[in-house]
N, C-alpha and C. Protein backbone atom coordinates (compact mmCIF):
# COMPACT_ATOMS: atom_id res chain seq x y z
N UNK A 1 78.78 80.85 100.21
CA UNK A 1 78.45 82.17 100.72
C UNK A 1 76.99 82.43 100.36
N UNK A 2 76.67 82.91 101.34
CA UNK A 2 74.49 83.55 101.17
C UNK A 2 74.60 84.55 100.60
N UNK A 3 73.40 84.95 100.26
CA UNK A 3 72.87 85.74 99.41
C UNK A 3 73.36 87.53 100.24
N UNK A 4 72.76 87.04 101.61
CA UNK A 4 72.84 87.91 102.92
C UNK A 4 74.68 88.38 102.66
N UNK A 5 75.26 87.83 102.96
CA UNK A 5 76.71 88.00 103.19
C UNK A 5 77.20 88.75 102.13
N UNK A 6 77.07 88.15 100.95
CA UNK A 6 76.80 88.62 99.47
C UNK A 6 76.86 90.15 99.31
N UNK A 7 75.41 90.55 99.76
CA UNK A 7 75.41 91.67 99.69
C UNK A 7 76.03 93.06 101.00
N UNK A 8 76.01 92.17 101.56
CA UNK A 8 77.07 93.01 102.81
C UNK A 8 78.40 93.42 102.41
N UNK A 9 78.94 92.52 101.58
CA UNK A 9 80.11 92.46 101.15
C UNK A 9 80.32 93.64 99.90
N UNK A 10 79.12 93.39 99.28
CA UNK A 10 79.07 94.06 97.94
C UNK A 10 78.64 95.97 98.54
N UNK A 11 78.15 96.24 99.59
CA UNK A 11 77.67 97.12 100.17
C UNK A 11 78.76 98.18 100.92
N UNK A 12 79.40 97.16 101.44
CA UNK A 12 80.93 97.90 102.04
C UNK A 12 81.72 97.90 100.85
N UNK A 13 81.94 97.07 100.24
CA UNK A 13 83.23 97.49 98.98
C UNK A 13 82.46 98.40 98.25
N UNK A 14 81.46 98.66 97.77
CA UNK A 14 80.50 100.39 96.91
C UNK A 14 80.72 101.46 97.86
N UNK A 15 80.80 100.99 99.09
CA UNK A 15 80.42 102.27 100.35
C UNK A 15 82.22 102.84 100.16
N UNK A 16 83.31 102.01 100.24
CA UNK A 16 84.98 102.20 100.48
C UNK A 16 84.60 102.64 98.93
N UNK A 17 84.61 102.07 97.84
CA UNK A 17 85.17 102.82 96.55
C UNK A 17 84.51 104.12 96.83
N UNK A 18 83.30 104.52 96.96
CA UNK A 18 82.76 105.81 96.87
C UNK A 18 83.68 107.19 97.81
N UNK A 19 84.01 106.54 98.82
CA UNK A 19 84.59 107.40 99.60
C UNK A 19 86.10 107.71 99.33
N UNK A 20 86.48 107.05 97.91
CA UNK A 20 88.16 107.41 97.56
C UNK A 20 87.36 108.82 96.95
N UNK A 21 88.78 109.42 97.61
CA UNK A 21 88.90 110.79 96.84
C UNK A 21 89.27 110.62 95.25
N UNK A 22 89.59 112.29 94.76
CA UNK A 22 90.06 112.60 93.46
C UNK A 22 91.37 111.97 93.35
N UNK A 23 91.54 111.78 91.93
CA UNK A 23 93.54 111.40 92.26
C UNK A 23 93.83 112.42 92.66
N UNK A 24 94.83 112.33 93.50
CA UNK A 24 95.96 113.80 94.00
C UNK A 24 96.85 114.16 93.49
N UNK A 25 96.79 115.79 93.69
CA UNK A 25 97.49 116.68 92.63
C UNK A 25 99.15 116.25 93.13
N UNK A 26 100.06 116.49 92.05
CA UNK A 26 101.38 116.08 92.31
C UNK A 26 101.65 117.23 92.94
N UNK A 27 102.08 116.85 94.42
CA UNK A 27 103.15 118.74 95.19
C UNK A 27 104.21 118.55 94.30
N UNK A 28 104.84 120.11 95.01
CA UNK A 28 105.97 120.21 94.71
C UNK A 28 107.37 119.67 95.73
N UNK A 29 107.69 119.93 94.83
CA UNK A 29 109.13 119.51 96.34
C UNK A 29 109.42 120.75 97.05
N UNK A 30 110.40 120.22 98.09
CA UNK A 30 110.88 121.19 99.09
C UNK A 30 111.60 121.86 98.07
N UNK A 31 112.42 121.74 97.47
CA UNK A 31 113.78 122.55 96.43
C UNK A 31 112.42 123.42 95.49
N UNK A 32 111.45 123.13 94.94
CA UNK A 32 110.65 123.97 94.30
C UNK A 32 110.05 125.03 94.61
N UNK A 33 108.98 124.74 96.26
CA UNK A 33 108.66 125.65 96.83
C UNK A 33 109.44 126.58 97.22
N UNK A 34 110.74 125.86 98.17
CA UNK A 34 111.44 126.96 98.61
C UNK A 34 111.92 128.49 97.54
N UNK A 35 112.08 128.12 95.82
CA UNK A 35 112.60 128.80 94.69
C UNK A 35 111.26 129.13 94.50
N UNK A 36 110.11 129.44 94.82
CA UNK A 36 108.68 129.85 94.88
C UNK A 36 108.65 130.34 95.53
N UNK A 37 109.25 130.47 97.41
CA UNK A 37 108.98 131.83 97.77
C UNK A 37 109.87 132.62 98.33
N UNK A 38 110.80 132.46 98.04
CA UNK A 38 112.19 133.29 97.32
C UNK A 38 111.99 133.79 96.59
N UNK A 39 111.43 133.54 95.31
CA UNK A 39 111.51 134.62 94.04
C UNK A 39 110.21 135.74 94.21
N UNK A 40 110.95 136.75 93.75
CA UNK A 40 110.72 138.07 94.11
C UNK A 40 109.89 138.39 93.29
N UNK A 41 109.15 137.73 91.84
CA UNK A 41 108.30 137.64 91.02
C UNK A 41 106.56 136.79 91.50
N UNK A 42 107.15 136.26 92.34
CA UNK A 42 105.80 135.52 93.26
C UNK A 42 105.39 136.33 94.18
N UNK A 43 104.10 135.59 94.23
CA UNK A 43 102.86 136.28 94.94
C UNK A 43 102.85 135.57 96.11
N UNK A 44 103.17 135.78 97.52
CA UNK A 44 102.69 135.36 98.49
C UNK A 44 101.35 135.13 98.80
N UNK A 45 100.55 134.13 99.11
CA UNK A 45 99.02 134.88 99.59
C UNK A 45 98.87 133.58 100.66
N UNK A 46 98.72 134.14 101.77
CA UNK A 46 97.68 133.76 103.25
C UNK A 46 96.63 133.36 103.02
N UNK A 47 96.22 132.32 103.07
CA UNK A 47 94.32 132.31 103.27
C UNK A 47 93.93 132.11 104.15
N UNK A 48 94.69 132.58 105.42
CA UNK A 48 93.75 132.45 106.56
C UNK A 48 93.10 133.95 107.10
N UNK A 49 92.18 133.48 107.87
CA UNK A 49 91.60 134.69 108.19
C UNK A 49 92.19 135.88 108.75
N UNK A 50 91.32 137.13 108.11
CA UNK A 50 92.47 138.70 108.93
C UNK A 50 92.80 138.91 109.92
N UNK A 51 92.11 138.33 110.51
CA UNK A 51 92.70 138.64 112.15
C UNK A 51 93.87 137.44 112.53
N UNK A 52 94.19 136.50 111.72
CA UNK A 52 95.43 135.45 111.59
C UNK A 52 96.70 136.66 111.22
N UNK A 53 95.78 137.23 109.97
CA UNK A 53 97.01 137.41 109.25
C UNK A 53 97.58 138.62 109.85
N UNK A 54 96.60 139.56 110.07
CA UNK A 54 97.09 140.78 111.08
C UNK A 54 97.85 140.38 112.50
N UNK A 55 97.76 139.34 112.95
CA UNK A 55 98.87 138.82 113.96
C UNK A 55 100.24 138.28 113.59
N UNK A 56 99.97 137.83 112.46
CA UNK A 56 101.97 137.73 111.94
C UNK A 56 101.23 136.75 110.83
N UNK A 57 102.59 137.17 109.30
CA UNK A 57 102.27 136.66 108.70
C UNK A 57 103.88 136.85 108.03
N UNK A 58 103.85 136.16 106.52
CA UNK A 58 104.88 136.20 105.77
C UNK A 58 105.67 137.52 105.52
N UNK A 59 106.66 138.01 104.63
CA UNK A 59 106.87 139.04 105.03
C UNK A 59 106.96 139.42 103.34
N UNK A 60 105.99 140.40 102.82
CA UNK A 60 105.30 140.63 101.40
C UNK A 60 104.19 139.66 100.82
N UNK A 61 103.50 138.86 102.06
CA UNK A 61 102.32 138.35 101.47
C UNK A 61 101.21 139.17 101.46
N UNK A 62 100.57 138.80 101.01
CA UNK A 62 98.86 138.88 100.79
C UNK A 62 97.74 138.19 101.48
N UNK A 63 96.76 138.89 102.14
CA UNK A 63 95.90 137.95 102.72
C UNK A 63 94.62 137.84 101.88
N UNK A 64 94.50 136.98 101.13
CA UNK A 64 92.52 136.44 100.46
C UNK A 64 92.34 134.89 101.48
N UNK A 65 91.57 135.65 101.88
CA UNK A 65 90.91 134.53 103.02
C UNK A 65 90.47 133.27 102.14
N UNK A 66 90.32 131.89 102.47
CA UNK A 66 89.98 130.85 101.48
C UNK A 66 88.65 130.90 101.15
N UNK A 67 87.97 131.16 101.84
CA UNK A 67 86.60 131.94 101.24
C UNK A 67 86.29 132.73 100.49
N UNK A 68 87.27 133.55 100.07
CA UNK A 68 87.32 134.37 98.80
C UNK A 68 88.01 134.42 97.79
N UNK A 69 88.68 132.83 97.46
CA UNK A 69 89.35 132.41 96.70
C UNK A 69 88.58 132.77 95.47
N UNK A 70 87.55 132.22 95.17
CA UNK A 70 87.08 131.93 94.03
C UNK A 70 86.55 132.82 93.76
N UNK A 71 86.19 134.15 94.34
CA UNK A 71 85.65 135.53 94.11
C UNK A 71 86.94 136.63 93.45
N UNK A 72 88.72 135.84 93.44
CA UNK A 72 89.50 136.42 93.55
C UNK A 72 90.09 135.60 92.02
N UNK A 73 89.42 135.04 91.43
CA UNK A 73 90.24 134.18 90.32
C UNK A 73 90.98 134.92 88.92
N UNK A 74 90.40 135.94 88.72
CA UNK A 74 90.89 137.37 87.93
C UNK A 74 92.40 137.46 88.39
N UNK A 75 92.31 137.89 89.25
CA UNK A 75 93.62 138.42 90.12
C UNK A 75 94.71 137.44 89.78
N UNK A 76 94.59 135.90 90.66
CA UNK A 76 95.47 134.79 90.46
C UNK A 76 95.87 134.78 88.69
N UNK A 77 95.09 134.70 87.75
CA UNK A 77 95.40 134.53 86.48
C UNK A 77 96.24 135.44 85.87
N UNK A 78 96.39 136.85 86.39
CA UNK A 78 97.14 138.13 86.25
C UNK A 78 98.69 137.55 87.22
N UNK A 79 98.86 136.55 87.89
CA UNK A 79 100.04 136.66 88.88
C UNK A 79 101.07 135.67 88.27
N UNK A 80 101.87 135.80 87.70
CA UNK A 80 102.82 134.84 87.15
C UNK A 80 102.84 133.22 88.05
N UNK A 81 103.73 133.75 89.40
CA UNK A 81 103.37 132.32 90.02
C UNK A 81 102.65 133.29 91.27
N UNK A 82 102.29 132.12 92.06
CA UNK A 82 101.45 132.07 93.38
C UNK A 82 101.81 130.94 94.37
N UNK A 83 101.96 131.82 95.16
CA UNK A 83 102.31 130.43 96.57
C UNK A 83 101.55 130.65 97.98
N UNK A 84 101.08 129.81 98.04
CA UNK A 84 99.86 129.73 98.84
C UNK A 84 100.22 129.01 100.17
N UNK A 85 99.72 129.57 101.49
CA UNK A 85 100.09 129.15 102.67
C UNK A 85 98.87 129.73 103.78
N UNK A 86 98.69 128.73 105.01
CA UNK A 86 97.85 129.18 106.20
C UNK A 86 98.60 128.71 107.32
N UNK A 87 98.07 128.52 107.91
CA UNK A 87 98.50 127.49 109.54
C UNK A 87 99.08 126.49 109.38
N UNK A 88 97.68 125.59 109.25
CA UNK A 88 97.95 123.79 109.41
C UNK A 88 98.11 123.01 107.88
N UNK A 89 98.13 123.68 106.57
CA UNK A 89 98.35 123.52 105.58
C UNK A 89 96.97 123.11 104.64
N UNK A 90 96.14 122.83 105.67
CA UNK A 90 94.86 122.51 104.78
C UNK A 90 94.15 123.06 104.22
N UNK A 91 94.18 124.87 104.66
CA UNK A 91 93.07 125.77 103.94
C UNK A 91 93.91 126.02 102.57
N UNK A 92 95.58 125.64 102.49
CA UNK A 92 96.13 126.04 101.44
C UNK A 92 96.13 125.00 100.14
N UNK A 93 96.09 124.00 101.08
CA UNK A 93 95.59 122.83 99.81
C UNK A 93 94.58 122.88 99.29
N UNK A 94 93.09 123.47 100.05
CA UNK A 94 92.00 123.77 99.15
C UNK A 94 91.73 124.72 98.50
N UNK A 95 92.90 125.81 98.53
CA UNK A 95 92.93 126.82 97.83
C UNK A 95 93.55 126.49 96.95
N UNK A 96 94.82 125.86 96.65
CA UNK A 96 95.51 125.36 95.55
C UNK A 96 94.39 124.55 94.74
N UNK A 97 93.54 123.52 95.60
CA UNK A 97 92.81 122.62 94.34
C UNK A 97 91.49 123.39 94.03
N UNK A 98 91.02 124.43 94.34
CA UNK A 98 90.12 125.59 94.12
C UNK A 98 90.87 126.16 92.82
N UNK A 99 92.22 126.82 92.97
CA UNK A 99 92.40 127.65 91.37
C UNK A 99 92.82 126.67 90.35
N UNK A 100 93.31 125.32 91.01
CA UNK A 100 93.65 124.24 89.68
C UNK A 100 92.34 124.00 88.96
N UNK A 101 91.69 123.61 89.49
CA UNK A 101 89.87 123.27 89.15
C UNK A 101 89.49 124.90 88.47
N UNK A 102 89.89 125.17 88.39
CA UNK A 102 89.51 126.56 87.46
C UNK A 102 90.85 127.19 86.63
N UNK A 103 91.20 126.79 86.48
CA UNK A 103 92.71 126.93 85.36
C UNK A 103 93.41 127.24 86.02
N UNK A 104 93.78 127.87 87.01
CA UNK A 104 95.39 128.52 87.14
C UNK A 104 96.46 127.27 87.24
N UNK A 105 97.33 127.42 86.29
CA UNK A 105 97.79 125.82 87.24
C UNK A 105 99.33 126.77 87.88
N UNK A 106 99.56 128.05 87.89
CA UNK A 106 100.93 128.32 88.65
C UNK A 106 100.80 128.76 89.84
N UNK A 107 100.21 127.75 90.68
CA UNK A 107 99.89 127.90 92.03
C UNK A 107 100.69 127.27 92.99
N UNK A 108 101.42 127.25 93.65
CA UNK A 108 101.94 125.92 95.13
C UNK A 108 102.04 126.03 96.16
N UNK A 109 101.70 125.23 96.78
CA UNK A 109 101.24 124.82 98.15
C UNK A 109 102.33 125.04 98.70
N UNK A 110 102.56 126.09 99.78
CA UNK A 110 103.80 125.68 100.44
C UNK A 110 103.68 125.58 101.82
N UNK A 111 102.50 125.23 101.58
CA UNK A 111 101.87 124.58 103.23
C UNK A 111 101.37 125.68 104.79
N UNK A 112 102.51 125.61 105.21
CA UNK A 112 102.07 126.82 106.72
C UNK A 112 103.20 128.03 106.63
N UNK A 113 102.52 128.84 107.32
CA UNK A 113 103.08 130.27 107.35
C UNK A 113 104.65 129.72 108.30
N UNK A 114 104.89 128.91 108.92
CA UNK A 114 105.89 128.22 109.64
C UNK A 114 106.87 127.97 108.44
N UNK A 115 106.73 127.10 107.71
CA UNK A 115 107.21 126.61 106.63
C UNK A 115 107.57 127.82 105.62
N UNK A 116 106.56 128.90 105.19
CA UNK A 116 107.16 129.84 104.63
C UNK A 116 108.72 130.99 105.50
N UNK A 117 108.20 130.94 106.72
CA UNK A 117 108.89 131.90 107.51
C UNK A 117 110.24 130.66 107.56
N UNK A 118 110.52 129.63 107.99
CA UNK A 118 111.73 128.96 107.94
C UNK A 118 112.27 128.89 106.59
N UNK A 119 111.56 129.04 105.28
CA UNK A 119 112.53 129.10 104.58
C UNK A 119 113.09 130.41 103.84
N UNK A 120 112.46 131.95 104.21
CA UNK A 120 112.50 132.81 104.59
C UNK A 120 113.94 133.12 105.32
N UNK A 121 113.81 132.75 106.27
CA UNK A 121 115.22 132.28 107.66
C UNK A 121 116.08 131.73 106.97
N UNK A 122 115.98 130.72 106.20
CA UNK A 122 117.42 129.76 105.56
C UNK A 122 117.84 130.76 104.51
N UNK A 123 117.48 131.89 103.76
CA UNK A 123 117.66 132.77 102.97
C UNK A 123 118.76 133.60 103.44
N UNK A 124 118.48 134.05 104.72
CA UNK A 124 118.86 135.05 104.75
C UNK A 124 120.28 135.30 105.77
């Protein structure tokens, strides 16, 4: 092998390690979340935007947009648990790894306002 090849090789395997993410946070399970937003001691909260949430949302959530997560970290630390949900599940995962990265750790993902409202439905 050349010198050339060598470093091509060595260039893409630095370029792939760099681009692994953080380790990933352990979810919860379905049986956890669901007993997360069922209980009547949890905090619902939306992070999608108001005009999302003013079109339908959970039913006793909260809307802090994910942009104002971290302006809102007082609050979360005052909330026993917290369960966090948007649309497509992604603004809620970066809101979950937003208050973990700053202590809260009783936060969970319970993905989309779909997912909250069906298990909502299996409740009742």
């Amino acid at each position: 092998m050349n010198l050339k090849n060598l470093l091509i090789i060595g260039a893409v395997s630095l370029g792939l390690w760099s681009c692994k993410t953080a380790v990933p946070m352990p979810h919860a399970s379905r049986t956890e979340v669901k007993a997360m937003v069922t209980n009547p001691a949890a905090t619902l909260v939306d992070v999608r935007i108001p005009e999302h949430f003013a079109e339908k949302t959970a039913p006793g959530a909260i809307n802090i947009p994910l942009a104002q997560i971290e302006d809102n970290l007082d609050f979360f630390r005052k909330q026993k648990q917290v369960v966090i949900f948007c649309n497509s599940g992604k603004q809620a995962a970066q809101a979950v790894e937003i208050l973990k990265k700053n202590g809260i750790q009783n936060v969970y993902d319970a993905k989309t306002l779909k997912n909250v409202t069906a298990i909502n439905n299996e409740v009742k």
